[in-house]
Protein backbone atom coordinates (compact mmCIF):
# COMPACT_ATOMS: atom_id res chain seq x y z
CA UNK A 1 0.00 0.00 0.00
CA UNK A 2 1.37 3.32 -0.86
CA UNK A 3 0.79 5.93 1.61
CA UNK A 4 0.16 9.61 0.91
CA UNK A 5 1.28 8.99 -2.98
CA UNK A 6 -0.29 12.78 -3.49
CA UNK A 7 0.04 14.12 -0.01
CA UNK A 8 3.08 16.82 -0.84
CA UNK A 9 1.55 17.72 -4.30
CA UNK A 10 -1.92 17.26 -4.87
CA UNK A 11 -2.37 17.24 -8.47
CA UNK A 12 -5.91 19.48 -8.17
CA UNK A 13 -3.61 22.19 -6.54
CA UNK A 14 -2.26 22.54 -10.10
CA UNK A 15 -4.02 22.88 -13.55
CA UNK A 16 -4.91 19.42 -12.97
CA UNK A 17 -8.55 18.71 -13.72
CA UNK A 18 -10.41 15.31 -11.63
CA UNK A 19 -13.36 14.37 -11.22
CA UNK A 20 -14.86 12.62 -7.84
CA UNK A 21 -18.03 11.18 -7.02
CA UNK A 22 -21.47 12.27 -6.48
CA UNK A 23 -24.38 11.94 -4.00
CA UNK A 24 -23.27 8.62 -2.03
CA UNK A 25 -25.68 8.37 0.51
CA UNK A 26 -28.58 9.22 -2.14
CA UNK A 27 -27.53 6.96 -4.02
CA UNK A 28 -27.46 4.02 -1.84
CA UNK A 29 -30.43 4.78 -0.25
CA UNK A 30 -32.71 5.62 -2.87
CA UNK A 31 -30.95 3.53 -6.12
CA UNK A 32 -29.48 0.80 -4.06
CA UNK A 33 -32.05 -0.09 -1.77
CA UNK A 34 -29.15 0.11 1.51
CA UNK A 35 -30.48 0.97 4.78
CA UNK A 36 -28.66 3.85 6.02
CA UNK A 37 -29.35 4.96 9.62
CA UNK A 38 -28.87 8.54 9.76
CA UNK A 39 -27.17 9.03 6.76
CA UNK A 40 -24.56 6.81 7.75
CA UNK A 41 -22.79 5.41 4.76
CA UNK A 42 -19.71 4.03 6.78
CA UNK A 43 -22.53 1.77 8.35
CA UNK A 44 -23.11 -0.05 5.19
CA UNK A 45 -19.36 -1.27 5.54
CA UNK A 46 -21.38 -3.94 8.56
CA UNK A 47 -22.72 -6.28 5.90
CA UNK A 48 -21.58 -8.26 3.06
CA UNK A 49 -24.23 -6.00 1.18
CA UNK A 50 -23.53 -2.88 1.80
CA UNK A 51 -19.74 -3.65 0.99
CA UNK A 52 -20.69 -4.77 -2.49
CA UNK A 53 -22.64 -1.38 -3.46
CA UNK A 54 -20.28 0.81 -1.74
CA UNK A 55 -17.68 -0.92 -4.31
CA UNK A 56 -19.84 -1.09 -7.46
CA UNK A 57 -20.62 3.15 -6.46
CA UNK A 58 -17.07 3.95 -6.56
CA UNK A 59 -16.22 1.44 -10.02
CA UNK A 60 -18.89 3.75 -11.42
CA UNK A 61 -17.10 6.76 -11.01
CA UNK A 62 -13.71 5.22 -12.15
CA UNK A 63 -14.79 3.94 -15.36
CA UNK A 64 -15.78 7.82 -16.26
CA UNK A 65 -12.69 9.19 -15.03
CA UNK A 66 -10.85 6.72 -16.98
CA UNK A 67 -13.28 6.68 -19.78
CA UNK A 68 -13.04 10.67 -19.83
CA UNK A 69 -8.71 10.60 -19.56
CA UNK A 70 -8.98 12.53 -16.36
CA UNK A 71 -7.97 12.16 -12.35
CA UNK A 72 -10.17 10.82 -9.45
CA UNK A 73 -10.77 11.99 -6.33
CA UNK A 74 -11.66 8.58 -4.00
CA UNK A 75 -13.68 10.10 -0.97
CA UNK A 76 -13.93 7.88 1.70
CA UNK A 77 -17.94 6.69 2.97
CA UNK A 78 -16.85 8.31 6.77
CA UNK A 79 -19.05 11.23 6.58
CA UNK A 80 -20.93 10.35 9.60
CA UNK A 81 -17.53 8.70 11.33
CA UNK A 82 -17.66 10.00 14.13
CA UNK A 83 -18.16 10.22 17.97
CA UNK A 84 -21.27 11.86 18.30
CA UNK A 85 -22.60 10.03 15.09
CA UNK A 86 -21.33 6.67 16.05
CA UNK A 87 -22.88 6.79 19.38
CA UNK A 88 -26.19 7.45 17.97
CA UNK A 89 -25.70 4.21 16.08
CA UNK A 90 -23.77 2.13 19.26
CA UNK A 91 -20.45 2.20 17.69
CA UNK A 92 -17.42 1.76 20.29
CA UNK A 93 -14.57 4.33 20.15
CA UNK A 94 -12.91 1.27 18.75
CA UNK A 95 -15.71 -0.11 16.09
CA UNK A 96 -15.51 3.67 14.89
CA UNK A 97 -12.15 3.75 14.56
CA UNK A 98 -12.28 0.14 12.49
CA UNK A 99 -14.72 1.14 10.18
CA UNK A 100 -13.03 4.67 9.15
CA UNK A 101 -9.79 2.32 8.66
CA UNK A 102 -12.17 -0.23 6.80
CA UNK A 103 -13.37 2.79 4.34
CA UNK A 104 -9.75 4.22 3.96
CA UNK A 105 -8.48 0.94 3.30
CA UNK A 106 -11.00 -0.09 0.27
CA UNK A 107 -9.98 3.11 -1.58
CA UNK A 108 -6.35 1.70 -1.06
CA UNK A 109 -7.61 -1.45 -3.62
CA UNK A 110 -9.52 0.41 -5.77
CA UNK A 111 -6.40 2.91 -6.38
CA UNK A 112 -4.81 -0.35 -7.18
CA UNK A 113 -7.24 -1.28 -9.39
CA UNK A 114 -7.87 1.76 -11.31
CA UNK A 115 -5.36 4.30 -11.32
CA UNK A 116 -3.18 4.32 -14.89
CA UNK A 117 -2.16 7.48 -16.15
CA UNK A 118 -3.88 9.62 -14.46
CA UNK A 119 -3.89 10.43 -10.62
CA UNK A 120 -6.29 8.48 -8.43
CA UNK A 121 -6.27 10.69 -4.81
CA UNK A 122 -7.39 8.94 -1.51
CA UNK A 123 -9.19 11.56 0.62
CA UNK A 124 -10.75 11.02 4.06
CA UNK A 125 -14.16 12.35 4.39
CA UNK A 126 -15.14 14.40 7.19
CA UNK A 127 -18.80 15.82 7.87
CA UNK A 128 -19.94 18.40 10.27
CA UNK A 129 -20.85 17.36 13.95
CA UNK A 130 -24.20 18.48 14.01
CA UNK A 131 -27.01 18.60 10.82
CA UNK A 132 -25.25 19.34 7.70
CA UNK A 133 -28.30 20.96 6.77
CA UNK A 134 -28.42 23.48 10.00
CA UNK A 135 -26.23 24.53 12.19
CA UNK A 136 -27.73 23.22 15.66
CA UNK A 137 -24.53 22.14 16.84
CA UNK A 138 -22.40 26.16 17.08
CA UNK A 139 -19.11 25.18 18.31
CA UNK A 140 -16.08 27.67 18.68
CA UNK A 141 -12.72 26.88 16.62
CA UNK A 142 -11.11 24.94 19.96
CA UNK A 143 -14.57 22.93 20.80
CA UNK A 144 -14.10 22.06 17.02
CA UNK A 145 -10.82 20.85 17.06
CA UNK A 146 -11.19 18.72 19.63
CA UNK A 147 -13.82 17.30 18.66
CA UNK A 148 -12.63 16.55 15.03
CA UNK A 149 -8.83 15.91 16.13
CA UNK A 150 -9.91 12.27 16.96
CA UNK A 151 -10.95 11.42 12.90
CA UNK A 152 -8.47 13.50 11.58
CA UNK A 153 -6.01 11.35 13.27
CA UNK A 154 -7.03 8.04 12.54
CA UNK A 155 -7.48 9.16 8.89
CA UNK A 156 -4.16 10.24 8.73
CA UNK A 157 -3.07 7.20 10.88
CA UNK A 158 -4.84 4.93 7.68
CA UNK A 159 -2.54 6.98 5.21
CA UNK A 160 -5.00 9.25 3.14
CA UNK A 161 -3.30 12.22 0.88
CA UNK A 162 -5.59 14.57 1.65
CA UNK A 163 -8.96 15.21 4.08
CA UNK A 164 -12.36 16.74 2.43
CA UNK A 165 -14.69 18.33 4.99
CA UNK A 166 -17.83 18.83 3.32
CA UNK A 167 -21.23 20.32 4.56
CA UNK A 168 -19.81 22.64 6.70
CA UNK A 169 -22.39 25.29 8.18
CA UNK A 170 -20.68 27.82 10.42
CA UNK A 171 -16.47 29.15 10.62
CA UNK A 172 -15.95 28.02 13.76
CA UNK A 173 -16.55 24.52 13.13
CA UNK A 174 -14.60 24.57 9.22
CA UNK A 175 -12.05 26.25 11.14
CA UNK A 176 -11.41 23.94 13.93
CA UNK A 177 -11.22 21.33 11.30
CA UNK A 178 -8.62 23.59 9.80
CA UNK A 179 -6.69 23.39 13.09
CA UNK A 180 -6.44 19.87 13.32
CA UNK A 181 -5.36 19.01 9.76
CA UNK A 182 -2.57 21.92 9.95
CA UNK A 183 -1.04 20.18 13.41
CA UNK A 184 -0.91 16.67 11.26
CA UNK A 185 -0.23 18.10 8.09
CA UNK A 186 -2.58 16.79 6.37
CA UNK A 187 -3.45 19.15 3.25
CA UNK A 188 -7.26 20.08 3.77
CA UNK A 189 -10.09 20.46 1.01
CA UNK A 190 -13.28 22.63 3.63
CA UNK A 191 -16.47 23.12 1.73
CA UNK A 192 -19.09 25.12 2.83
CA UNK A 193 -22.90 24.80 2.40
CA UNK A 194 -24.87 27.61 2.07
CA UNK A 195 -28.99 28.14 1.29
CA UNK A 196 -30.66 29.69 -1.87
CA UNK A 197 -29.53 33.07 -0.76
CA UNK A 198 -26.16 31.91 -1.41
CA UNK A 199 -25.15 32.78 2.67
CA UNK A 200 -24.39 30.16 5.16
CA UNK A 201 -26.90 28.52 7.21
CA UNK A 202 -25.85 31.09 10.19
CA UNK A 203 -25.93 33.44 7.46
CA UNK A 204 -22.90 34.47 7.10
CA UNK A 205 -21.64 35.48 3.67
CA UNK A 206 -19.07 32.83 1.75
CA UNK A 207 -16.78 35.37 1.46
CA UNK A 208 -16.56 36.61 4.93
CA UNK A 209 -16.23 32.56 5.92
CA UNK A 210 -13.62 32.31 3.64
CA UNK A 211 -11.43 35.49 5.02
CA UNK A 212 -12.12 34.60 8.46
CA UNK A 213 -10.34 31.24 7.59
CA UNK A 214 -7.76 32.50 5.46
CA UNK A 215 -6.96 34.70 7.86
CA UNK A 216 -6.73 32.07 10.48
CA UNK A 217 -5.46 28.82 9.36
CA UNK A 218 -6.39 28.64 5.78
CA UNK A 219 -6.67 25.22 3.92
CA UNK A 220 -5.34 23.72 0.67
CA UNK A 221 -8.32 25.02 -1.10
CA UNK A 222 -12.63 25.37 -0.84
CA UNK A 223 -15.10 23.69 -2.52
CA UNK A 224 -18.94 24.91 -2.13
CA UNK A 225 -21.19 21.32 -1.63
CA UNK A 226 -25.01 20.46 -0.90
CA UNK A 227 -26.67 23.78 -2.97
CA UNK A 228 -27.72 23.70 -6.54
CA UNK A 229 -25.54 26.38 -8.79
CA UNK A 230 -28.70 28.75 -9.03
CA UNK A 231 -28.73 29.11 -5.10
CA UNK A 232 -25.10 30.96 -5.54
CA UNK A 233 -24.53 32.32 -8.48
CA UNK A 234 -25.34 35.41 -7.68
CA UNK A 235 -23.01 35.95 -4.90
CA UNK A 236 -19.65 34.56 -6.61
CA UNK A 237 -17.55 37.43 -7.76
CA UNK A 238 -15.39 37.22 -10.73
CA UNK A 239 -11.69 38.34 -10.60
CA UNK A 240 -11.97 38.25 -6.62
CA UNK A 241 -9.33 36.77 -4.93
CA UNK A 242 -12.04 35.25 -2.51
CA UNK A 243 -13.00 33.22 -5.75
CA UNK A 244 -9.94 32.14 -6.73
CA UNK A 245 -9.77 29.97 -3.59
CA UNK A 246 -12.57 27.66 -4.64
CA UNK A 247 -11.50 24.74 -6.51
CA UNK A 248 -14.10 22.41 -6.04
CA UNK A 249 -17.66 22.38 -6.70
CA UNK A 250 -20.13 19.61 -5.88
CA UNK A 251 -23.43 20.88 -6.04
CA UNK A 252 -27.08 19.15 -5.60
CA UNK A 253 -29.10 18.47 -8.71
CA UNK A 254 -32.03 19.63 -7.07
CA UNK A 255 -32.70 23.53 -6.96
CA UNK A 256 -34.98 22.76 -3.60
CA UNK A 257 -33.89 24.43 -0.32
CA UNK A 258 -32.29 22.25 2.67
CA UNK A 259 -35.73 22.47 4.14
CA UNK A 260 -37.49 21.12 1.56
CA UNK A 261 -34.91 18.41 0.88
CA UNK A 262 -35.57 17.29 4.45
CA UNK A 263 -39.42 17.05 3.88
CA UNK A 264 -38.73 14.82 0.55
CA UNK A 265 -39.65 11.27 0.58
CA UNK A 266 -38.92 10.70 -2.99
CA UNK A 267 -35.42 11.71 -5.00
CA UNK A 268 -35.36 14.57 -7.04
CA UNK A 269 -32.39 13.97 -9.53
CA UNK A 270 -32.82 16.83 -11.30
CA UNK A 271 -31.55 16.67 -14.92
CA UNK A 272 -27.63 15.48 -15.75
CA UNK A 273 -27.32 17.49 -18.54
CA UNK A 274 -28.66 20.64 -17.84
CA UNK A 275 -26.02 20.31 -13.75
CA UNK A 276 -23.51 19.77 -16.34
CA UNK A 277 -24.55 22.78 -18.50
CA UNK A 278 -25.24 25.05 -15.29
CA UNK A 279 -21.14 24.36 -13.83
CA UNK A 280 -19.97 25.22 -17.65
CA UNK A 281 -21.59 28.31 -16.72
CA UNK A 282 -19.52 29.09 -13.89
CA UNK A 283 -16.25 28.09 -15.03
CA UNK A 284 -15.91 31.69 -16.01
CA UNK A 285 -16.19 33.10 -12.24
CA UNK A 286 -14.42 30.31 -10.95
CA UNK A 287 -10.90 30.43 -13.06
CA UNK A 288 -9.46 27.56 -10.38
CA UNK A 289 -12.13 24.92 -10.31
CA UNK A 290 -10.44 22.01 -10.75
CA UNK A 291 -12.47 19.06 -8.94
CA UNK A 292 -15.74 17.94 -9.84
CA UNK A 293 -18.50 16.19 -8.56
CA UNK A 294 -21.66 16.12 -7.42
CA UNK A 295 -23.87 16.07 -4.13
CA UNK A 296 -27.56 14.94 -2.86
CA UNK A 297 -29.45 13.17 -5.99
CA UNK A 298 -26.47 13.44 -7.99
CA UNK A 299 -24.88 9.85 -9.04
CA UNK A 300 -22.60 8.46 -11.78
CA UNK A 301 -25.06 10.10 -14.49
CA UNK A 302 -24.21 13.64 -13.40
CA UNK A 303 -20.51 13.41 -12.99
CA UNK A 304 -20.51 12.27 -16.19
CA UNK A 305 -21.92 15.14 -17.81
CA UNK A 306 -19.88 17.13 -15.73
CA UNK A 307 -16.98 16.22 -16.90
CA UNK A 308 -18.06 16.04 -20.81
CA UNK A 309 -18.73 19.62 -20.40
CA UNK A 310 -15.92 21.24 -18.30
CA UNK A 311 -13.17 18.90 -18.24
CA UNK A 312 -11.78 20.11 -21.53
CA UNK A 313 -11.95 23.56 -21.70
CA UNK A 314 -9.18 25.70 -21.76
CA UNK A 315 -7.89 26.94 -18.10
CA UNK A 316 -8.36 30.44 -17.43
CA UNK A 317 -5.36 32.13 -15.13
């Protein structure tokens, strides 16, 4: 096994262009038919079942990137992986700490697998503590960190290259995170959430979340996750060197709010094409995107469209 292959130069940091995946828990829930107690995907990792689809998701995503001649970003199913999470669903500090190592070490064979020319990265996912959707859980940057020390260590412990810590709803949480990467340094990917007005849940602005991280212990890069493009469009700022810091994008295919997403009993998939179409359309304001990929409702379809629409375009400075 070949630890942190990308860890000193992740290729996304450069003009490098990969893809990752889309919507997991979505998808296994709603496609796949796997029971998935409070969003848990690392609990799927309990039964022979659960194993199988988490596999045949990420062989999905793969195939495209290989299909497409482009990189792969192999985000591990620990979203939910940790302490507060895992006692909700009777995990031991141990049987936590086994099944983030279990996820970390299946995108190990799948690197093996897959991986030719271009670069396959192994990144450990991290989610917030509280509701991605809503941030009832306000915690100050040290309450964060540690908190979120414990994953970040055994992630780094399982050899990832990078961590991704998506659906982030308030600073002092994303920045805690920050914290805790920068002491193991392990390069960080933070993406924030924010609702149709394009602000954070606590409504903060994504710029102002940004700067207030920069400022403190900024990451590798940001990527904006679980909002449809339409819900922030508006507030992105071309030639702003705010913007330039994004480099990841993976949006919902459903224009619904967080609200109404909760309420849903059925999927709304929105169309492939036209997600593809709409981040085309931003490539403009966002000169650094590099990684793409998708969020709630999105699945292999989307990424794939995606990537046949902004993977070969020519890279603005």
């Amino acid at each position: 096994m070949e630890l942190y292959k990308y860890r000193n130069k992740l290729p996304q940091i450069g003009d490098a262009c990969l893809l990752t995946d889309g919507g997991l828990e979505t998808t296994l829930i709603f496609h796949d038919g796997i029971d998935l107690p409070l969003f848990a995907s690392f609990h799927a990792l309990k039964e022979t079942e659960g194993r199988a689809a988490l596999r045949r998701y990420y062989e999905r995503y793969a195939r495209i990137a290989n299909a497409q001649g482009t990189g792969f970003i192999l985000d591990s199913a620990t979203w939910r992986a940790s302490r507060d999470w895992g006692d909700r669903l009777g995990y031991s500090a141990e049987e936590l700490k086994h099944a983030n190592q279990e996820a970390i070490a299946m995108l190990f064979e799948l690197r093996a697998e897959f991986e030719g020319e271009h670069p396959f990265v192994i990144s450990g996912n991290m989610g917030p503590r509280g509701d991605g959707y809503a941030p009832e859980t306000m915690m100050s940057s040290a309450e964060s960190e540690d908190y979120h020390a414990v994953q970040v260590a055994t992630l780094d412990a399982a050899g990832v290259d990078m961590i991704s810590a998506i659906t982030m709803t308030h600073a002092g949480e994303a920045m805690g995170i920050a914290r805790a990467c920068a002491k193991r340094d392990v390069p960080l990917a933070l993406a924030f959430t924010v609702e149709t007005d394009g602000h954070l849940p606590t409504g903060q602005s994504l710029k102002d979340a940004i700067a207030e991280l920069d400022a403190d212990c900024p990451p590798a890069y940001y990527m904006i996750n679980c909002a449809h493009p339409d819900h922030f469009r508006h507030v992105l700022e071309e030639g702003a060197d705010w913007t330039r810091r994004i480099r990841g994008l993976r949006a919902n295919a459903s224009r619904l709010s967080h609200a109404e997403l909760d309420e849903a009993e059925e999927l709304d998939d929105g169309n492939p094409q036209e997600l593809g179409r709409d981040y085309a359309n931003l490539l403009s304001v966002l000169p650094n995107l590099r990684v793409f990929g998708g969020c709630c409702g999105t699945d292999h379809r989307h990424v794939d469209a995606i990537g046949q629409t902004c993977l070969h375009r020519p890279l603005r400075a």
